[in-house]
PDB file of N, CA and C in Angstrom:
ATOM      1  N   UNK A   1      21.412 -56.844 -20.911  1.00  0.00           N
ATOM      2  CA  UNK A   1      21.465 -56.641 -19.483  1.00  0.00           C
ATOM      3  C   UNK A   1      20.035 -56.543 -18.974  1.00  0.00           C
ATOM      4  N   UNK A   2      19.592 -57.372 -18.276  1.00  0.00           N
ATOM      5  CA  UNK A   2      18.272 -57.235 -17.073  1.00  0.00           C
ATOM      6  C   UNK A   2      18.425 -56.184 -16.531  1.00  0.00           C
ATOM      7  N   UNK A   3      16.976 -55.944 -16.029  1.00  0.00           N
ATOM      8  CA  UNK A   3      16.590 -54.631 -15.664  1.00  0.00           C
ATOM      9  C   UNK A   3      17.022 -54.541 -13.787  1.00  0.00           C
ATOM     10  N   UNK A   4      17.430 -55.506 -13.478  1.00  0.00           N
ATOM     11  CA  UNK A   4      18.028 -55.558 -11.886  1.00  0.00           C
ATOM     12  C   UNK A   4      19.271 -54.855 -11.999  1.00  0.00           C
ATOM     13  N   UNK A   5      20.196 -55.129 -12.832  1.00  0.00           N
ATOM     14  CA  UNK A   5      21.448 -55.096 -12.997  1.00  0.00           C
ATOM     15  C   UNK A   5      21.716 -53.653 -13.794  1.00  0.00           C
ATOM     16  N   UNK A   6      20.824 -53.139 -14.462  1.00  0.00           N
ATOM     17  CA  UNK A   6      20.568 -52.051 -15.052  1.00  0.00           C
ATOM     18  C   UNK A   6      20.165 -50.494 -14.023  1.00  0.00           C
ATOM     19  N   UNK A   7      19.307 -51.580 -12.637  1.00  0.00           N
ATOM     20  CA  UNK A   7      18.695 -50.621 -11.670  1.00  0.00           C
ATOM     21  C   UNK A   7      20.176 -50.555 -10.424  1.00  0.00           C
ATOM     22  N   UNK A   8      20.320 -51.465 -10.111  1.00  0.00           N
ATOM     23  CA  UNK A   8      21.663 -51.303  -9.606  1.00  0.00           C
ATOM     24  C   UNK A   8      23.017 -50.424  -9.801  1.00  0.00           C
ATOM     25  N   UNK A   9      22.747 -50.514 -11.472  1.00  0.00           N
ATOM     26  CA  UNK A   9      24.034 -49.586 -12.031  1.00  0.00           C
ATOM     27  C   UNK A   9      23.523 -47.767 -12.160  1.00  0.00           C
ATOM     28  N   UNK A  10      22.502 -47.798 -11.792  1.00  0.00           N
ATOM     29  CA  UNK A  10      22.018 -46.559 -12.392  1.00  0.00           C
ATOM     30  C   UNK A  10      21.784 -46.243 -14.170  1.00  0.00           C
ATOM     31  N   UNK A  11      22.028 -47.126 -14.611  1.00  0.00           N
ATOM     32  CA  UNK A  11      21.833 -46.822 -16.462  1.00  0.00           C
ATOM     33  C   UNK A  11      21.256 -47.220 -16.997  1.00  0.00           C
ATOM     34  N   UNK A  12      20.005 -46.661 -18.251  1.00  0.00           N
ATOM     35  CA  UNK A  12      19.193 -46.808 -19.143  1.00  0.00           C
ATOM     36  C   UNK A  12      19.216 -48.330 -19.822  1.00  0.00           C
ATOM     37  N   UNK A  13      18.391 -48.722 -20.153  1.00  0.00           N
ATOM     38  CA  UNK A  13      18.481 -49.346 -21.310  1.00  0.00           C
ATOM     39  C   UNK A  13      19.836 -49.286 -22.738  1.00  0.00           C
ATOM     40  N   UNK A  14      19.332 -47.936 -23.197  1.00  0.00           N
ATOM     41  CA  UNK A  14      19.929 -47.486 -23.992  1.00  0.00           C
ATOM     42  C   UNK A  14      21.204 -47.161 -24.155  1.00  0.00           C
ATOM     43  N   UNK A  15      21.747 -46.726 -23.062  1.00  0.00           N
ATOM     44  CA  UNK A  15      22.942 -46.423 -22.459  1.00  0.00           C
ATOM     45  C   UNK A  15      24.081 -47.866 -22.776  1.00  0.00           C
ATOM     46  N   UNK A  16      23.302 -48.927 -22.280  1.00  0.00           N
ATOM     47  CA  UNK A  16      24.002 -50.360 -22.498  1.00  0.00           C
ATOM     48  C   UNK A  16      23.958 -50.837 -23.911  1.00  0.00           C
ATOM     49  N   UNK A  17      23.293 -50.406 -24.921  1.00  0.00           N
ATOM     50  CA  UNK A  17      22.920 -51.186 -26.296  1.00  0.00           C
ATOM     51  C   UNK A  17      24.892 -51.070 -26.641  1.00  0.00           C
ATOM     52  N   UNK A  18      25.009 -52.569 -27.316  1.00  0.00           N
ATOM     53  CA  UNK A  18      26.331 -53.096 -27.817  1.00  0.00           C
ATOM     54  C   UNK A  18      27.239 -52.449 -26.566  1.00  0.00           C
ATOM     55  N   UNK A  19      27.245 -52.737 -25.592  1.00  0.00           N
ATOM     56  CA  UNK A  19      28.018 -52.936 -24.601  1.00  0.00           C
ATOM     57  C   UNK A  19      28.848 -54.365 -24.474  1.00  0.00           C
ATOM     58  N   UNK A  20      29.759 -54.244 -24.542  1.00  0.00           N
ATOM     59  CA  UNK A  20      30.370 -55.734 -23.555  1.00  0.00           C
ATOM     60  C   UNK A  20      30.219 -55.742 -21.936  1.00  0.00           C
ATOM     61  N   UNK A  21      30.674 -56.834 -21.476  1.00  0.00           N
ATOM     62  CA  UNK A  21      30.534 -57.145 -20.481  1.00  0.00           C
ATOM     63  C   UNK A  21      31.686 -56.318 -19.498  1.00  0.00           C
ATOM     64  N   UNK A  22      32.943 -56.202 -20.169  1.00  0.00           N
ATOM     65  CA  UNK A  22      34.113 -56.065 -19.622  1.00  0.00           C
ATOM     66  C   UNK A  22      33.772 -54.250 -19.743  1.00  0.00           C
ATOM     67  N   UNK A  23      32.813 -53.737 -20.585  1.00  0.00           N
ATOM     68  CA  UNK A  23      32.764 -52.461 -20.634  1.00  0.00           C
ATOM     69  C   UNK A  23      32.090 -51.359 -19.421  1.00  0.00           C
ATOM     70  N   UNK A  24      31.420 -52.219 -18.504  1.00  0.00           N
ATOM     71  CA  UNK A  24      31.159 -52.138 -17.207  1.00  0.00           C
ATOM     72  C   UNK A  24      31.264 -52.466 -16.251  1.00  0.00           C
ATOM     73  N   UNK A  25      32.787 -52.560 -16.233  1.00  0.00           N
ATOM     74  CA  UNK A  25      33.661 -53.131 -15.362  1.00  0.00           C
ATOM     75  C   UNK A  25      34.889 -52.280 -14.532  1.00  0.00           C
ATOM     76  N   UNK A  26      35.059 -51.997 -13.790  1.00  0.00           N
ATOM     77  CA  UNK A  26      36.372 -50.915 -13.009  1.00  0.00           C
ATOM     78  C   UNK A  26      37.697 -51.437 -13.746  1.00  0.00           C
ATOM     79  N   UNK A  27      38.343 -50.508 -13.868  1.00  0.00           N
ATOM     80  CA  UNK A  27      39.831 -50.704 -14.568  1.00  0.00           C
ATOM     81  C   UNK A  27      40.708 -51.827 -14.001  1.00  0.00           C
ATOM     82  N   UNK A  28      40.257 -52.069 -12.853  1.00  0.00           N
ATOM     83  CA  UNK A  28      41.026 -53.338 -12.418  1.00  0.00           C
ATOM     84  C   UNK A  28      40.626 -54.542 -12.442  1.00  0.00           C
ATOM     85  N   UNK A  29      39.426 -54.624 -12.617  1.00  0.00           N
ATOM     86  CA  UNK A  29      38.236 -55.895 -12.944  1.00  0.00           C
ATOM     87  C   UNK A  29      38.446 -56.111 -13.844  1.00  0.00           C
ATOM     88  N   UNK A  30      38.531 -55.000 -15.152  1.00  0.00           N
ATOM     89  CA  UNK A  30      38.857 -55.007 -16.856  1.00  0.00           C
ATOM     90  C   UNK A  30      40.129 -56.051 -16.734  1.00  0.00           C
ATOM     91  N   UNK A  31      41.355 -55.644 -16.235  1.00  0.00           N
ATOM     92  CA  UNK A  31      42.399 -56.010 -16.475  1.00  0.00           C
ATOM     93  C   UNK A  31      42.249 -57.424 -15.494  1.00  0.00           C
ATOM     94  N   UNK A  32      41.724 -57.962 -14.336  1.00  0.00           N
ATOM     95  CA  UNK A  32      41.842 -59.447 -14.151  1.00  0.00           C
ATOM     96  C   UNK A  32      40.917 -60.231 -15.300  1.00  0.00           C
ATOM     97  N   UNK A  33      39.582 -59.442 -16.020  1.00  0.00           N
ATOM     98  CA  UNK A  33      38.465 -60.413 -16.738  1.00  0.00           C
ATOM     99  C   UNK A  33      39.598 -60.125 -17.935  1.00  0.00           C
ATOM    100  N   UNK A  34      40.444 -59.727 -18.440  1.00  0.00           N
ATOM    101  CA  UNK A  34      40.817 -59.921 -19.552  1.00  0.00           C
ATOM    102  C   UNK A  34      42.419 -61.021 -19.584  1.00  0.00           C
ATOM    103  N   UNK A  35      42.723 -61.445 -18.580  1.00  0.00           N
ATOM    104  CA  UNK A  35      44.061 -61.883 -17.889  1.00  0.00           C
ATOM    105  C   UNK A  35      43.659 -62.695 -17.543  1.00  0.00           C
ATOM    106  N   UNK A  36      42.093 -63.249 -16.563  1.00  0.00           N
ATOM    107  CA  UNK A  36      42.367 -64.229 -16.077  1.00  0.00           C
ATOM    108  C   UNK A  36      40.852 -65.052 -15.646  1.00  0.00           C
ATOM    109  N   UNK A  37      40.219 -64.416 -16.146  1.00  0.00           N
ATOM    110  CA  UNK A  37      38.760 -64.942 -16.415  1.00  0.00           C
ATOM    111  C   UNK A  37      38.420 -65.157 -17.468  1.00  0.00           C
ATOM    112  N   UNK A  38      38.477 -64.704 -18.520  1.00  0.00           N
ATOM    113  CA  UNK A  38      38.164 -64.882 -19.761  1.00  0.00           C
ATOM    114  C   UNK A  38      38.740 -66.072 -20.402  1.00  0.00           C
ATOM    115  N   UNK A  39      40.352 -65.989 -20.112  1.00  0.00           N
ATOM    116  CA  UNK A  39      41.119 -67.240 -20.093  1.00  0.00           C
ATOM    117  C   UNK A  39      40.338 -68.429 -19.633  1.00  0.00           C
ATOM    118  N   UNK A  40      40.303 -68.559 -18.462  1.00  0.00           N
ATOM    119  CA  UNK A  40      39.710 -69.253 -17.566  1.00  0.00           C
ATOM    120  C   UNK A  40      38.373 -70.029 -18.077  1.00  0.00           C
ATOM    121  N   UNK A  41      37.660 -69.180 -18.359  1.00  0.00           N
ATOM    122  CA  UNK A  41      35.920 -69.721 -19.168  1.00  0.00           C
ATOM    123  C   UNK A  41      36.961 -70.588 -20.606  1.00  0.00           C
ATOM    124  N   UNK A  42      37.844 -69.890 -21.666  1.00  0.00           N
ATOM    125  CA  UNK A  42      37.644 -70.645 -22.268  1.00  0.00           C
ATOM    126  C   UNK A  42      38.519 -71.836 -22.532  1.00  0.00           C
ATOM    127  N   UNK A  43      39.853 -71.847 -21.541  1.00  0.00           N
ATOM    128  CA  UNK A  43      39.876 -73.046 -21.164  1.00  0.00           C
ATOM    129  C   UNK A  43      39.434 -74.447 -20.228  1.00  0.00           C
ATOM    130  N   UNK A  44      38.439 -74.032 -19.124  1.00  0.00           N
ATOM    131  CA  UNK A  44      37.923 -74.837 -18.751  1.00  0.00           C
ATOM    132  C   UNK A  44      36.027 -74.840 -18.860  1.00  0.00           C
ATOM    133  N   UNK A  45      36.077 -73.891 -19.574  1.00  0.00           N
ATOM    134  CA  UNK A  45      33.902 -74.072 -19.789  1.00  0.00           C
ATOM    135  C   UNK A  45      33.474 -73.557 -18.448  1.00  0.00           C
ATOM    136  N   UNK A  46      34.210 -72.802 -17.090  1.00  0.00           N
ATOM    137  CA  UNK A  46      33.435 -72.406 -15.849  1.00  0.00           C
ATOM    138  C   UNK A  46      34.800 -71.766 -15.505  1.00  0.00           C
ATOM    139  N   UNK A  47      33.640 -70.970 -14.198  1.00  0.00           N
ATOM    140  CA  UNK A  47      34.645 -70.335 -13.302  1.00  0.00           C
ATOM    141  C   UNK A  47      34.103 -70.200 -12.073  1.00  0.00           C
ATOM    142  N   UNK A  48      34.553 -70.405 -10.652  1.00  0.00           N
ATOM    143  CA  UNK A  48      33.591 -70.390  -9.802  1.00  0.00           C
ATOM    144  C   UNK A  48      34.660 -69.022  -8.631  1.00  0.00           C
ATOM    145  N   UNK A  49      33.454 -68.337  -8.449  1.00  0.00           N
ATOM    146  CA  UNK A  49      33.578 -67.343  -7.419  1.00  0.00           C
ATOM    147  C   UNK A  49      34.531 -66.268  -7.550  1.00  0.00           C
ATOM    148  N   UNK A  50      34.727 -65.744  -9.009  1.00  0.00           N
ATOM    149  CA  UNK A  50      35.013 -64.662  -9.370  1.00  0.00           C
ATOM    150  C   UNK A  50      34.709 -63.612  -9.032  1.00  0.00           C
ATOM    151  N   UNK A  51      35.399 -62.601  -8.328  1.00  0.00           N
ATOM    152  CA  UNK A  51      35.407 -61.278  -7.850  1.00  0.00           C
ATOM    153  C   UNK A  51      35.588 -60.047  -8.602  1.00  0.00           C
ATOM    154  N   UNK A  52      34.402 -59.410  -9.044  1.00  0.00           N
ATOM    155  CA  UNK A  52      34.615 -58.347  -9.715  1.00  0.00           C
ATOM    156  C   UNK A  52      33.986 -57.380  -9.869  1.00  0.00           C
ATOM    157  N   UNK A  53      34.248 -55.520  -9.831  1.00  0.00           N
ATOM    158  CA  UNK A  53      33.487 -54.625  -9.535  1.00  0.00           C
ATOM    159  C   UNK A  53      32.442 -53.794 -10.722  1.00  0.00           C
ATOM    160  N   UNK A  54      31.787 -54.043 -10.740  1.00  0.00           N
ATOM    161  CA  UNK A  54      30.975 -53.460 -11.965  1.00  0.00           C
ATOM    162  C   UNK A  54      31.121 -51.824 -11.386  1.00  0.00           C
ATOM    163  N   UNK A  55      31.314 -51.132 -12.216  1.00  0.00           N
ATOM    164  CA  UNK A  55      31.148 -49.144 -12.183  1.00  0.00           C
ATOM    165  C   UNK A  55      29.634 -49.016 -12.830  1.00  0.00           C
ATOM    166  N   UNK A  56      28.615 -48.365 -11.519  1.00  0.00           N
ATOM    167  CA  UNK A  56      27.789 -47.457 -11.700  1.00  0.00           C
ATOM    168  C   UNK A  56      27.947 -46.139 -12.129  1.00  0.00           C
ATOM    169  N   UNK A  57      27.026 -45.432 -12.391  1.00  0.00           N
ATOM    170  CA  UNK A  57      26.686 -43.987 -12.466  1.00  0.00           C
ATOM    171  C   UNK A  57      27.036 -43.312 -11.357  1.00  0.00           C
ATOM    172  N   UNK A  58      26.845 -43.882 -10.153  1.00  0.00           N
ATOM    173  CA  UNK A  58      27.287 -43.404  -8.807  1.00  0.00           C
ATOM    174  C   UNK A  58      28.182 -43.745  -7.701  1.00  0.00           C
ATOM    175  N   UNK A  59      28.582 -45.423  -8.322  1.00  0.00           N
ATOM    176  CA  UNK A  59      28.822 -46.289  -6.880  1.00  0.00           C
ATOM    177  C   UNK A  59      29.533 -47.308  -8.234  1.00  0.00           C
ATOM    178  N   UNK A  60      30.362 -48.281  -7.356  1.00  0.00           N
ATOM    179  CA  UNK A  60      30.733 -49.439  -7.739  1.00  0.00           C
ATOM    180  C   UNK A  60      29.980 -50.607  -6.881  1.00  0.00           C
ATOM    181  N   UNK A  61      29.482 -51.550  -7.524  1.00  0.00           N
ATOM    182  CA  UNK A  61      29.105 -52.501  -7.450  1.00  0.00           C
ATOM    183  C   UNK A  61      30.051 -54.086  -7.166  1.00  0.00           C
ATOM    184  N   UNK A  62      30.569 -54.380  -6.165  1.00  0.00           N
ATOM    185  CA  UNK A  62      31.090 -55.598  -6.383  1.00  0.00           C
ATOM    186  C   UNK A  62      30.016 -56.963  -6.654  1.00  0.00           C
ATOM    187  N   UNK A  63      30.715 -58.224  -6.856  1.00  0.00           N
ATOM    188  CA  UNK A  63      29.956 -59.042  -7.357  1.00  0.00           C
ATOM    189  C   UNK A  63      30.450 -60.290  -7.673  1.00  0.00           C
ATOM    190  N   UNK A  64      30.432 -61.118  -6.774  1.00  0.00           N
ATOM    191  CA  UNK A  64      30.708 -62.553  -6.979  1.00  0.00           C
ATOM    192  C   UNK A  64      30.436 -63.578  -8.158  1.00  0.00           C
ATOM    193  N   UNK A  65      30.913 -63.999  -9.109  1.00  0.00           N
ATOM    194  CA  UNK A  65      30.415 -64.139  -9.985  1.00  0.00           C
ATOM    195  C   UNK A  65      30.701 -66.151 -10.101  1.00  0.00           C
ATOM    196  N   UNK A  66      30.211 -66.683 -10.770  1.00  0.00           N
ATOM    197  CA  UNK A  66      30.189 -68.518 -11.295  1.00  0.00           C
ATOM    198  C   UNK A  66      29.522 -68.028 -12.367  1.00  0.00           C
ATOM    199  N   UNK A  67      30.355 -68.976 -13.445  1.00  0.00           N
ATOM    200  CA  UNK A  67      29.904 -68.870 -14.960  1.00  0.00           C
ATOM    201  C   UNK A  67      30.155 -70.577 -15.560  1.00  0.00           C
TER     202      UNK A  67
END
């Protein structure tokens, strides 16, 4: 994780070591990236304009995402 995305979330470096992606994610983001994004990347190689909330230390973060 970059240090933008790190400053945004409120959390260390360290804090993230062997993190997944889906592990900083809101319980409902978890459950569409595991249902229907993840799917998605690996049956078609992309995804465009995925909606999903990353959980800060303080705040949730939403976040448009293309992969």
């Amino acid at each position: 994780m970059n240090l933008e995305l790190r400053t945004k979330l409120g959390v260390e470096a360290e804090q993230v070591i062997g993190c997944q992606l889906e592990d900083l994610l809101t319980v409902g983001s978890k459950i569409f990236y595991q249902t229907h994004f993840y799917p998605l990347i690996k049956m078609q190689n992309s995804a465009r304009e995925i909606y999903l909330v990353f959980k800060g230390a303080n705040k949730q973060i939403p976040a448009l995402l293309n992969v």
